[in-house]
Protein backbone atom coordinates (compact mmCIF):
# COMPACT_ATOMS: atom_id res chain seq x y z
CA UNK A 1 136.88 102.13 85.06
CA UNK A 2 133.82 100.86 86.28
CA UNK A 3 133.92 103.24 89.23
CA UNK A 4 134.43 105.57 86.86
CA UNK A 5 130.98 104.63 85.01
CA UNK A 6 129.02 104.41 88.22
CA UNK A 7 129.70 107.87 88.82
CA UNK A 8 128.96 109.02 84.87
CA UNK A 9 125.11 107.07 86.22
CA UNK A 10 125.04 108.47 89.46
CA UNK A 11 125.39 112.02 87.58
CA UNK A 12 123.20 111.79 85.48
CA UNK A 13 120.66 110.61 88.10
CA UNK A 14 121.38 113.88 89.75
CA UNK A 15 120.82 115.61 86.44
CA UNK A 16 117.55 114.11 85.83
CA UNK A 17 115.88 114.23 89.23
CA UNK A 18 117.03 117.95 89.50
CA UNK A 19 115.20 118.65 86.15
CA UNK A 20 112.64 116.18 87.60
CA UNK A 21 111.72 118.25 91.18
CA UNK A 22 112.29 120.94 89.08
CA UNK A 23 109.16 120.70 87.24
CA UNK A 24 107.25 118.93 90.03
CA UNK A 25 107.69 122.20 92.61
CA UNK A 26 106.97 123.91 89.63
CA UNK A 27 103.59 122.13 89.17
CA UNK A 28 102.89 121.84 93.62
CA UNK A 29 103.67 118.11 93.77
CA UNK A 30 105.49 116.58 96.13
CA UNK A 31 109.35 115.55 95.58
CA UNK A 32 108.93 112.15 96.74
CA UNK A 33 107.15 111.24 93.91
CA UNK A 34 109.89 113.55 91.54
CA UNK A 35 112.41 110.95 92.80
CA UNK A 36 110.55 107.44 92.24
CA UNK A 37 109.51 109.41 88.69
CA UNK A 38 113.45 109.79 87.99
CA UNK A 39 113.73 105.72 88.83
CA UNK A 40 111.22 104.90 86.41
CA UNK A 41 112.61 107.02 83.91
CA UNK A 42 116.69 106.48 84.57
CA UNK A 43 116.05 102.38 85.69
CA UNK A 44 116.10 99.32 83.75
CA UNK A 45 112.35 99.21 82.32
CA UNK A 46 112.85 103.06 81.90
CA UNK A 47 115.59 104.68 79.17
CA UNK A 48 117.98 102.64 80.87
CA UNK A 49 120.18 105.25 82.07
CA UNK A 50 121.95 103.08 84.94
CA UNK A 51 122.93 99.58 84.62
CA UNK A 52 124.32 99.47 88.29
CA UNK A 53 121.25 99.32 89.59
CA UNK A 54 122.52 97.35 92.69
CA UNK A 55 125.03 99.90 93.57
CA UNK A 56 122.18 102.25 93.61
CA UNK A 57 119.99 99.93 96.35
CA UNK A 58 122.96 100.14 98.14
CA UNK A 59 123.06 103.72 98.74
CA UNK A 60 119.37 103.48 98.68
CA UNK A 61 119.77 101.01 101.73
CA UNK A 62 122.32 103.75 103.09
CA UNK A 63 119.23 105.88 103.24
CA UNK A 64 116.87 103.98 104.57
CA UNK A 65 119.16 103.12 107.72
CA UNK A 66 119.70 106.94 108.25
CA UNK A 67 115.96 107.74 107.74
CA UNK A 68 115.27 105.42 110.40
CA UNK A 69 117.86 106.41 112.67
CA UNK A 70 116.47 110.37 112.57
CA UNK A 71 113.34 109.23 112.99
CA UNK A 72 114.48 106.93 116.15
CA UNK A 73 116.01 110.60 117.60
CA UNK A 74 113.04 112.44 117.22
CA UNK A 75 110.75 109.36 119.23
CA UNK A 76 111.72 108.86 122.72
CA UNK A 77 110.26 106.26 124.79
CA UNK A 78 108.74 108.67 126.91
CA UNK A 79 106.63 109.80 123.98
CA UNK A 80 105.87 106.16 123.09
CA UNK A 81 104.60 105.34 127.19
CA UNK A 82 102.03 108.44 126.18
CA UNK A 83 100.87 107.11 122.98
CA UNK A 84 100.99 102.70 124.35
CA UNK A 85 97.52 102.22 123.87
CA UNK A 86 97.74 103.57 120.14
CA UNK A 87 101.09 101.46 120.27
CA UNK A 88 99.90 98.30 121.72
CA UNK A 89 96.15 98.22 120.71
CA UNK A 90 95.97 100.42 117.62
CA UNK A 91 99.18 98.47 116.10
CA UNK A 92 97.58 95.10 116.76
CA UNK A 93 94.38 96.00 115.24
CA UNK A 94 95.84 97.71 112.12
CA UNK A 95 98.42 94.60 111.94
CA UNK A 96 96.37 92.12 112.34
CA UNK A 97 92.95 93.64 111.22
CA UNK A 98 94.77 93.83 107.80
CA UNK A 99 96.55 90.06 108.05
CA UNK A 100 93.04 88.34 108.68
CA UNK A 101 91.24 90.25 106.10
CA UNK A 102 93.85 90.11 103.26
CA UNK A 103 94.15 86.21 104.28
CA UNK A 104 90.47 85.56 104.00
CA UNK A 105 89.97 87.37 100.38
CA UNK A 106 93.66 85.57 99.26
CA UNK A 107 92.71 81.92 100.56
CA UNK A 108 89.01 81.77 99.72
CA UNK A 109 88.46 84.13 97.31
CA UNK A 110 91.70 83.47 94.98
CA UNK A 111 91.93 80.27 96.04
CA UNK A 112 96.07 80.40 97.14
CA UNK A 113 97.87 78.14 99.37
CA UNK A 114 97.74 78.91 103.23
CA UNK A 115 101.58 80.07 103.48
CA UNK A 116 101.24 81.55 100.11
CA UNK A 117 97.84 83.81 101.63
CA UNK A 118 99.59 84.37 105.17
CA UNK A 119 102.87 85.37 103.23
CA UNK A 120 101.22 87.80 101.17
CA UNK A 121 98.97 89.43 103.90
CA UNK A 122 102.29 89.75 105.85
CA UNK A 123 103.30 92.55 103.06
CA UNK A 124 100.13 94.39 102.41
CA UNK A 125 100.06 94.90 106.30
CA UNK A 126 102.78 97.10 106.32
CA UNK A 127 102.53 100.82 105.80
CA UNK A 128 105.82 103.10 104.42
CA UNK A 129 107.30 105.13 107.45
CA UNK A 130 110.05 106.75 105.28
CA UNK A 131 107.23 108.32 103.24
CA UNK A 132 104.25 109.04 106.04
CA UNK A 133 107.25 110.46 108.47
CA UNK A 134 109.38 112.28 105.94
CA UNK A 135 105.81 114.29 104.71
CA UNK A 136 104.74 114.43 108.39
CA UNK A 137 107.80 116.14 109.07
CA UNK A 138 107.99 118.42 106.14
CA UNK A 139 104.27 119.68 107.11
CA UNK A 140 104.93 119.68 111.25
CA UNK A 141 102.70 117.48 111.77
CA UNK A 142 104.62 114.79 113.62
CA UNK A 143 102.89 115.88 117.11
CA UNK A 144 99.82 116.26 115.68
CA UNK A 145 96.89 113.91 117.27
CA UNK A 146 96.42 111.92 113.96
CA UNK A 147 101.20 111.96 113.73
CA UNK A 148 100.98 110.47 117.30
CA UNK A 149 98.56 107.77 115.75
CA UNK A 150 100.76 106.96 112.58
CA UNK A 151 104.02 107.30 114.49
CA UNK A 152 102.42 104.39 116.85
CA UNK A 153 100.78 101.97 114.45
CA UNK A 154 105.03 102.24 112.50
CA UNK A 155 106.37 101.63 115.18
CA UNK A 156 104.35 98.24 115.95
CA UNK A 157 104.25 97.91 112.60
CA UNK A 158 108.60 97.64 112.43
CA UNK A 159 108.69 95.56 115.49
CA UNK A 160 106.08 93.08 113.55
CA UNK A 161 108.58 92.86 110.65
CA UNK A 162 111.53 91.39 112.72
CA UNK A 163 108.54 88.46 113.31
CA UNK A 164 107.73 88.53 109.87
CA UNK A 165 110.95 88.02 108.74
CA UNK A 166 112.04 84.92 111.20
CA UNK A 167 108.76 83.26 109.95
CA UNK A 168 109.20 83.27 106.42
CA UNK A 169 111.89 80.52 105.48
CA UNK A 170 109.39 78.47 107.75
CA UNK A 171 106.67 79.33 105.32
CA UNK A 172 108.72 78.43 101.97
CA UNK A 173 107.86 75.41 100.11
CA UNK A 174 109.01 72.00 101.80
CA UNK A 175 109.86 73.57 104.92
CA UNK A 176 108.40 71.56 107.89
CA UNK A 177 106.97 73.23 110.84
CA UNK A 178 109.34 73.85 113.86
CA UNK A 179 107.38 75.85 116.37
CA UNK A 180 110.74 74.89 118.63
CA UNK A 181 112.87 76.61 116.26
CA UNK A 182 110.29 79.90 116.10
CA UNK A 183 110.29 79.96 119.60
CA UNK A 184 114.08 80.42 120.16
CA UNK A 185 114.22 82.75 117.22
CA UNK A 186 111.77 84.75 118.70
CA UNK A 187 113.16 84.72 122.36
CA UNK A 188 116.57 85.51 120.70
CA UNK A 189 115.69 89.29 118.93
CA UNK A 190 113.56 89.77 122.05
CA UNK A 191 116.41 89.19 124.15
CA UNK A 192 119.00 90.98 121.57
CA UNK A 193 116.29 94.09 121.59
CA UNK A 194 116.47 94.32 125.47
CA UNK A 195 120.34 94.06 125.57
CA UNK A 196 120.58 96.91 123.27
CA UNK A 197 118.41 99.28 125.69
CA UNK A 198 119.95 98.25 129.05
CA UNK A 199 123.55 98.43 127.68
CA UNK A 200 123.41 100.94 125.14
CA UNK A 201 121.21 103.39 127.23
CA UNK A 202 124.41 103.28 129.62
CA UNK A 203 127.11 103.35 127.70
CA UNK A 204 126.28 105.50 124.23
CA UNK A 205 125.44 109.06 126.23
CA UNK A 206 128.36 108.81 128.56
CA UNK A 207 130.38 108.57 125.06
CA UNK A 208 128.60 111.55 123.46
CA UNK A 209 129.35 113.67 126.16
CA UNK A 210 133.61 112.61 126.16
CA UNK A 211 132.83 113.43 122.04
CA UNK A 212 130.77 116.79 122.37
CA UNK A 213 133.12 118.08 125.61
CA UNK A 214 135.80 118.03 122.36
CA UNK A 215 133.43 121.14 120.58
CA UNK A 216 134.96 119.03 117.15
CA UNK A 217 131.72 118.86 115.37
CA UNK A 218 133.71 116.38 112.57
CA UNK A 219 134.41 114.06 114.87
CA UNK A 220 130.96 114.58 116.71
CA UNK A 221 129.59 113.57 113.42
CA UNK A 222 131.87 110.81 112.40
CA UNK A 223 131.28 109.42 115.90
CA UNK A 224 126.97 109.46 115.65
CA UNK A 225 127.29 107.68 112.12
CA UNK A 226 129.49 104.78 113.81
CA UNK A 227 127.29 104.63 116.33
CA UNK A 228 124.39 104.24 113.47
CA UNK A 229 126.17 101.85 111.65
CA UNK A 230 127.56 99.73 114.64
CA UNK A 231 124.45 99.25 116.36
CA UNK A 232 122.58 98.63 112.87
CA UNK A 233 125.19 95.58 111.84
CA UNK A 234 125.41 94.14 115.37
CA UNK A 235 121.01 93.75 114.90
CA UNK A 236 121.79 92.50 111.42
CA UNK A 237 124.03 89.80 112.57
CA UNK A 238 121.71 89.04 115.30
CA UNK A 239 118.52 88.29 112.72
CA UNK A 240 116.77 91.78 112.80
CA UNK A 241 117.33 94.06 109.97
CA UNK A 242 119.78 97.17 109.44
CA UNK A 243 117.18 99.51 109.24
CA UNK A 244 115.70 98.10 112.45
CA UNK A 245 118.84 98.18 114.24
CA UNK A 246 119.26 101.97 113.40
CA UNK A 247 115.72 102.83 114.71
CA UNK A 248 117.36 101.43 118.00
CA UNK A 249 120.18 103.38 117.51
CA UNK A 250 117.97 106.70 117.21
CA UNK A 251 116.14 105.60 119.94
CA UNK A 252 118.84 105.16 122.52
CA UNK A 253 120.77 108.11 121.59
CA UNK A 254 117.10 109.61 121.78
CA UNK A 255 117.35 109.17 125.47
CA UNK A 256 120.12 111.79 126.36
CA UNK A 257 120.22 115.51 126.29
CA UNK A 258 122.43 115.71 122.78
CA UNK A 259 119.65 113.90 120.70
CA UNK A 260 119.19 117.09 118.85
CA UNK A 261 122.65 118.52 118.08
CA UNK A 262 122.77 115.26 116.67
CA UNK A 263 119.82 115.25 114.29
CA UNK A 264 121.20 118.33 113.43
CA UNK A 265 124.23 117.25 111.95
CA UNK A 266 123.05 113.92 110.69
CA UNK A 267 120.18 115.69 108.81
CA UNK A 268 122.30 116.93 105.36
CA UNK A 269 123.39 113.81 104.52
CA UNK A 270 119.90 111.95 105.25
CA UNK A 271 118.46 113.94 102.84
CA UNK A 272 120.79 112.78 99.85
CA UNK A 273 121.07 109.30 100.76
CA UNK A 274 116.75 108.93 101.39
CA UNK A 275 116.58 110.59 97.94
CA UNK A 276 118.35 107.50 96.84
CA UNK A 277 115.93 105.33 98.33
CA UNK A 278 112.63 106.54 96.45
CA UNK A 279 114.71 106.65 93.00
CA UNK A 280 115.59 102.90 93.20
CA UNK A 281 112.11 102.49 94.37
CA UNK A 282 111.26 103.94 90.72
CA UNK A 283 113.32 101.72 89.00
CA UNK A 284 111.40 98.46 90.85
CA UNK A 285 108.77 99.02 88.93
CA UNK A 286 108.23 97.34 85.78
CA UNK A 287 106.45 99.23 83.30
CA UNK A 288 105.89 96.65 80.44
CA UNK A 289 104.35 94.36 82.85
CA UNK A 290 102.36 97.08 83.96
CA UNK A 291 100.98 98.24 80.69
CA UNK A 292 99.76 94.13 80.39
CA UNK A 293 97.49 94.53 83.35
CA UNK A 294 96.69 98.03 84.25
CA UNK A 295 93.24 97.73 85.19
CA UNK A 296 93.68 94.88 87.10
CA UNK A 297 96.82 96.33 89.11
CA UNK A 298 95.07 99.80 89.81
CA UNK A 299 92.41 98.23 90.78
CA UNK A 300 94.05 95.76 93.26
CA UNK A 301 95.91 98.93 94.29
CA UNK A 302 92.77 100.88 95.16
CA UNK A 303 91.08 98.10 97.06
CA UNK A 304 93.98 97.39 99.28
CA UNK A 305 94.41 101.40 100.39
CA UNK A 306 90.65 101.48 100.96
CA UNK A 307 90.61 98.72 103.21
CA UNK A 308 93.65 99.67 104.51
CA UNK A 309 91.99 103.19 105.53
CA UNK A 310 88.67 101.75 106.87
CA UNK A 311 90.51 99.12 109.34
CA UNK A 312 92.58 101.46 110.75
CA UNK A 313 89.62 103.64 111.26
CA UNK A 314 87.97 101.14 113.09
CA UNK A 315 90.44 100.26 115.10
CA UNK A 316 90.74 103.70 116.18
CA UNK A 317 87.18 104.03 116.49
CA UNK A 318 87.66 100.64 118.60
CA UNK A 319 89.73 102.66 121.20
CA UNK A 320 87.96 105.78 121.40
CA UNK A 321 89.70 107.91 118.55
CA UNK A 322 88.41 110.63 117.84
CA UNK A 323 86.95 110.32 114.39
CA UNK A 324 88.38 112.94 112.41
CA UNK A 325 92.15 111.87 113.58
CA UNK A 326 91.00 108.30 113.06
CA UNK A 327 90.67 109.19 109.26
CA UNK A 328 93.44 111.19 109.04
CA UNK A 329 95.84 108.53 110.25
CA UNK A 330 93.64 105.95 107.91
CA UNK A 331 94.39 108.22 104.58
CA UNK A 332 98.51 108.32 105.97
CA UNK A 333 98.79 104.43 106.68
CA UNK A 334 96.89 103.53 103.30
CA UNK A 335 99.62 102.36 101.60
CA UNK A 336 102.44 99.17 101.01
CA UNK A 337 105.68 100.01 103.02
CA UNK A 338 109.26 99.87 101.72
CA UNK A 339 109.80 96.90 104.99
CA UNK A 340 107.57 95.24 101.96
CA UNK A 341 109.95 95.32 99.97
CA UNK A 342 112.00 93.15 101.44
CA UNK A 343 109.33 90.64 102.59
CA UNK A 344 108.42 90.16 99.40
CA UNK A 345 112.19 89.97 97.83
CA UNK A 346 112.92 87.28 101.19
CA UNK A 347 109.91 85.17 100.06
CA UNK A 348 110.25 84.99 96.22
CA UNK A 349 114.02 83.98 96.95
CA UNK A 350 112.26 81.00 99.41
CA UNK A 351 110.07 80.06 96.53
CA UNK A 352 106.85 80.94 98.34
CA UNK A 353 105.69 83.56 95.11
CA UNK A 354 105.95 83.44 91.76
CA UNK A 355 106.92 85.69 89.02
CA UNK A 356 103.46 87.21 88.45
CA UNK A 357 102.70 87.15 91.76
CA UNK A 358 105.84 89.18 92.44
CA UNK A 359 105.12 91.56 89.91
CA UNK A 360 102.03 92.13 91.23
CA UNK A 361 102.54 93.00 94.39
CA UNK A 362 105.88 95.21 93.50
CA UNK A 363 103.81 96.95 91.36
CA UNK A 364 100.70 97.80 93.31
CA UNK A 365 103.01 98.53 96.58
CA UNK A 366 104.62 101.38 94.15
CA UNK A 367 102.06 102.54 93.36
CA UNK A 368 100.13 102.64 96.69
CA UNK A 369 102.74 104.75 97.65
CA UNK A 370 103.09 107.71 94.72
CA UNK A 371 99.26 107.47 95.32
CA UNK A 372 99.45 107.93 98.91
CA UNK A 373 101.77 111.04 98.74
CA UNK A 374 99.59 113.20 96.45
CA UNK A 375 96.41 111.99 99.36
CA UNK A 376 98.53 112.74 102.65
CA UNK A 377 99.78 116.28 101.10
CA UNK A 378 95.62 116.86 100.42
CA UNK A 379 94.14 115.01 103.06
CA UNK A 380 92.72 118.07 104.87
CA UNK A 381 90.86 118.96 102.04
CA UNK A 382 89.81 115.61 101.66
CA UNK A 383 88.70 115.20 104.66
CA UNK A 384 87.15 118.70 105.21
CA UNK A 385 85.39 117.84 101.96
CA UNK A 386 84.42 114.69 104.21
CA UNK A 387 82.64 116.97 107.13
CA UNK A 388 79.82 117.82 104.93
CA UNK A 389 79.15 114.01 105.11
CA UNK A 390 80.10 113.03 108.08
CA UNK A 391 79.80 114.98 111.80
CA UNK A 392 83.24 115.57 113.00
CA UNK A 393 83.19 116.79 117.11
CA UNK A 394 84.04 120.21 117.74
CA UNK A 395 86.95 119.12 119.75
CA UNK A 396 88.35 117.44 116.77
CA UNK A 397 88.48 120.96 114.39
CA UNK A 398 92.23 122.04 114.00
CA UNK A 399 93.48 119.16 114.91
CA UNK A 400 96.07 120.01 112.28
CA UNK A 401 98.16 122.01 115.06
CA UNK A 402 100.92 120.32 117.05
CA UNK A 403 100.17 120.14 120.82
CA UNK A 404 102.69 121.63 122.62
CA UNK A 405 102.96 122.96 125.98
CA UNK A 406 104.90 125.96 125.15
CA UNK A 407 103.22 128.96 124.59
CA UNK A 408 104.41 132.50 124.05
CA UNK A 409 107.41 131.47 125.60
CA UNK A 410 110.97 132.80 125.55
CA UNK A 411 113.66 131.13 123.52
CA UNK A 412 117.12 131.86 125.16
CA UNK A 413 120.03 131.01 123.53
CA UNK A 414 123.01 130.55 125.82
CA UNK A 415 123.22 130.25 129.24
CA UNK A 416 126.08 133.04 130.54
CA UNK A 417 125.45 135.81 132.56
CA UNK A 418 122.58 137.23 131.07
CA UNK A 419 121.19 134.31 129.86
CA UNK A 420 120.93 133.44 133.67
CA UNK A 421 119.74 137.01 134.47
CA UNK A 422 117.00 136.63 131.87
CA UNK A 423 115.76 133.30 133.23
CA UNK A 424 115.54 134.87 136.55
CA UNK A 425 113.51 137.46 134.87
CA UNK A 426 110.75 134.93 133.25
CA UNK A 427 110.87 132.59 137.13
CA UNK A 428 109.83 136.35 138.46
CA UNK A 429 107.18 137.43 135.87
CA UNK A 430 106.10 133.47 134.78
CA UNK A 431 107.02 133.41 131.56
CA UNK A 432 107.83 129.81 129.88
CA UNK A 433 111.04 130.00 128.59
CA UNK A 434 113.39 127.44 126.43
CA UNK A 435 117.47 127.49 126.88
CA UNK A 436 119.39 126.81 124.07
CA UNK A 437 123.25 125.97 124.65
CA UNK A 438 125.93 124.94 122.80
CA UNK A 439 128.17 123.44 125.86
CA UNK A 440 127.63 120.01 126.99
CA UNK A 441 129.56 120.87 130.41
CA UNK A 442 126.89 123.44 131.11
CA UNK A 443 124.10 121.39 129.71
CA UNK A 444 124.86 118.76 131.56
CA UNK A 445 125.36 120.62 134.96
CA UNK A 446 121.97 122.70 134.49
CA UNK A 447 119.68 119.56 133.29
């Protein structure tokens, strides 16, 4: 019976966030924010709608693991060796731009405890890539100059978390230094990291292809999701986190010539499970609590995505960004990420914050983020509105459009007879061309 009930909540979740998005295409907002609306409204400081709230953060973790591991497909780490400098020098200055600043307003001008100041700088550091990514992706603007920036500065930003997460029970209160015991735990998910790459990257494509040369697209699919899952648990087990191991996952598979036939089927059930995520982030928030404080939380909330914004501008500035991607990338990175989330649920457990202090920062990373959808979706016009202000370079106008080196190209889809006579046709005349085929066999021959 209580199966039974759990699926009476989880329709009537459906119920409500389809009435929900409803209204909110209806009015032009994003359906992000629909979805952490409908966890407000459904979740336990809401109308109460579901009790099993931790059944829901399950699927909601569900989510999260296949968010990551689409996003890990799309990257490659031949697009990250393009973007390194953003990777290495733009993460490190957003990372640890934002540690030393939020340390140095937490420990001398609130007057907290040094672990208690480092912990909490730890979580506003962190930006959300299920939300910047998922609205990059709706708009196309993953390749974009100012998506190449973002995608970097996540990326550091996820690695960072792993080290986050190893230092924390070293932070909690009584816990004695052990730079010994940092040091191995650190050399451990370095080494774990690097085992997954030269093994994985071996092994994992060589399956595919035995899978794909089977044209069974349920078994395809069946196989890419314990592929997910397996490498996600075996990074679990090894310290990292599930949603970390996934992004591995993504990335290895990434590497081979099927990454997109599997995105392809993978996509449909991301989409359910990630809308899962942002509801139970919804029902996080606590709206009595908020109503207590409200000034003092939106304010909080508005100084942390402004700073946010300028020090990733500088940093960008730093290493000769163009401006007007610089800003673009500040306005998308503004926010708390959901890797905060758990930060800040691993450190109150390790009695490092307190109740309020909990509160506070659940709340303002919440609302950083429904914030920081409605600015990313308008943050052209905002910064357009900007350029009256401030001189953008002419190189830097349109920088909205992907870069791409395809253009008016030929899109051939399979590669028989005349597919082959019609690439010979665009070799004679120069025409770029793409091939589209289904068969691995040929795929494989032909790459």
């Amino acid at each position: 019976m209580e199966h039974f009930s759990f699926l009476q909540e989880i329709t009537v979740v459906f119920i409500l966030s389809s009435f929900v998005i409803f209204l909110f295409n209806k009015m032009k907002l994003p359906s992000i924010l629909g979805f952490i609306i409908t966890g407000l409204l459904a979740g336990p400081y809401g109308f109460k709608l579901v009790s099993e709230v931790e059944q829901v953060n399950l699927i909601s973790e569900i989510g999260i693991i296949l968010l990551l591991f689409t996003i890990g497909l799309e990257f490659s780490l031949k697009r990250l060796n393009k973007i390194k400098d953003i990777f290495f020098y733009g993460g490190s200055l957003q990372v640890f731009g934002t540690i030393i600043l939020t340390f140095t307003a937490a420990y001398f001008i609130l007057g907290f405890s040094v672990k208690l100041s480092l912990v909490i700088s730890f979580i506003i550091s962190l930006s959300s890539t299920a939300i910047v990514l998922k609205i990059f992706q709706e708009q196309g603007e993953t390749q974009t100059p100012h998506g190449n920036i973002s995608v970097g500065i996540l990326i550091f930003q996820d690695i960072t978390v792993v080290i986050m997460l190893l230092l924390i029970p070293y932070l909690s209160a009584g816990a004695q230094a052990d730079f010994a015991g940092i040091a191995y735990a650190l050399l451990k998910s370095a080494l774990i990291i690097l085992g997954f790459f030269l093994v994985a990257r071996k092994i994992v494509p060589k399956l595919i292809y035995e899978v794909l040369k089977l044209q069974n697209n349920e078994l395809f699919l069946i196989f890419s999701l314990s592929i997910c899952f397996i490498i996600a648990f075996i990074a679990d087990k090894a310290g990292l986190s599930l949603a970390f191991g996934a992004f591995l996952a993504g990335i290895i598979i990434s590497e081979s010539e099927y990454s997109h036939h599997v995105f392809e089927n993978i996509m449909p059930f991301k989409e359910v499970f990630v809308s899962f995520f942002f509801i139970s982030i919804g029902m996080l928030l606590n709206i009595n609590f908020f109503l207590q404080k409200p000034f003092t939380i939106l304010a909080l909330t508005l100084l942390i995505m402004f700073f946010k914004c300028i020090i990733v501008v500088l940093g960008m500035r730093i290493i000769k960004i163009p401006l007007k991607a610089a800003f673009l990338a500040g306005i998308s990175l503004s926010q708390i990420g959901e890797f905060s989330f758990l930060l800040t649920r691993f450190a109150y457990e390790n009695g490092i914050l307190s109740d309020a202090i909990f509160q506070y920062l659940i709340s303002s990373t919440i609302i950083t983020m429904m914030l920081s959808i409605l600015l990313i979706k308008e943050m052209h016009v905002l910064v357009g509105w900007l350029d009256r202000f401030i001189t953008f370079d002419a190189l830097e106008k349109g920088g909205k459009k992907p870069v791409s080196s395809l253009k008016n190209h030929v899109i051939i889809i399979g590669y028989g007879i005349s597919g082959k006579n019609l690439v010979k046709s665009c070799k004679t005349f120069n025409i770029p061309y793409v091939i589209i085929e289904f068969n691995p066999k040929t795929v494989r021959y032909y790459s």
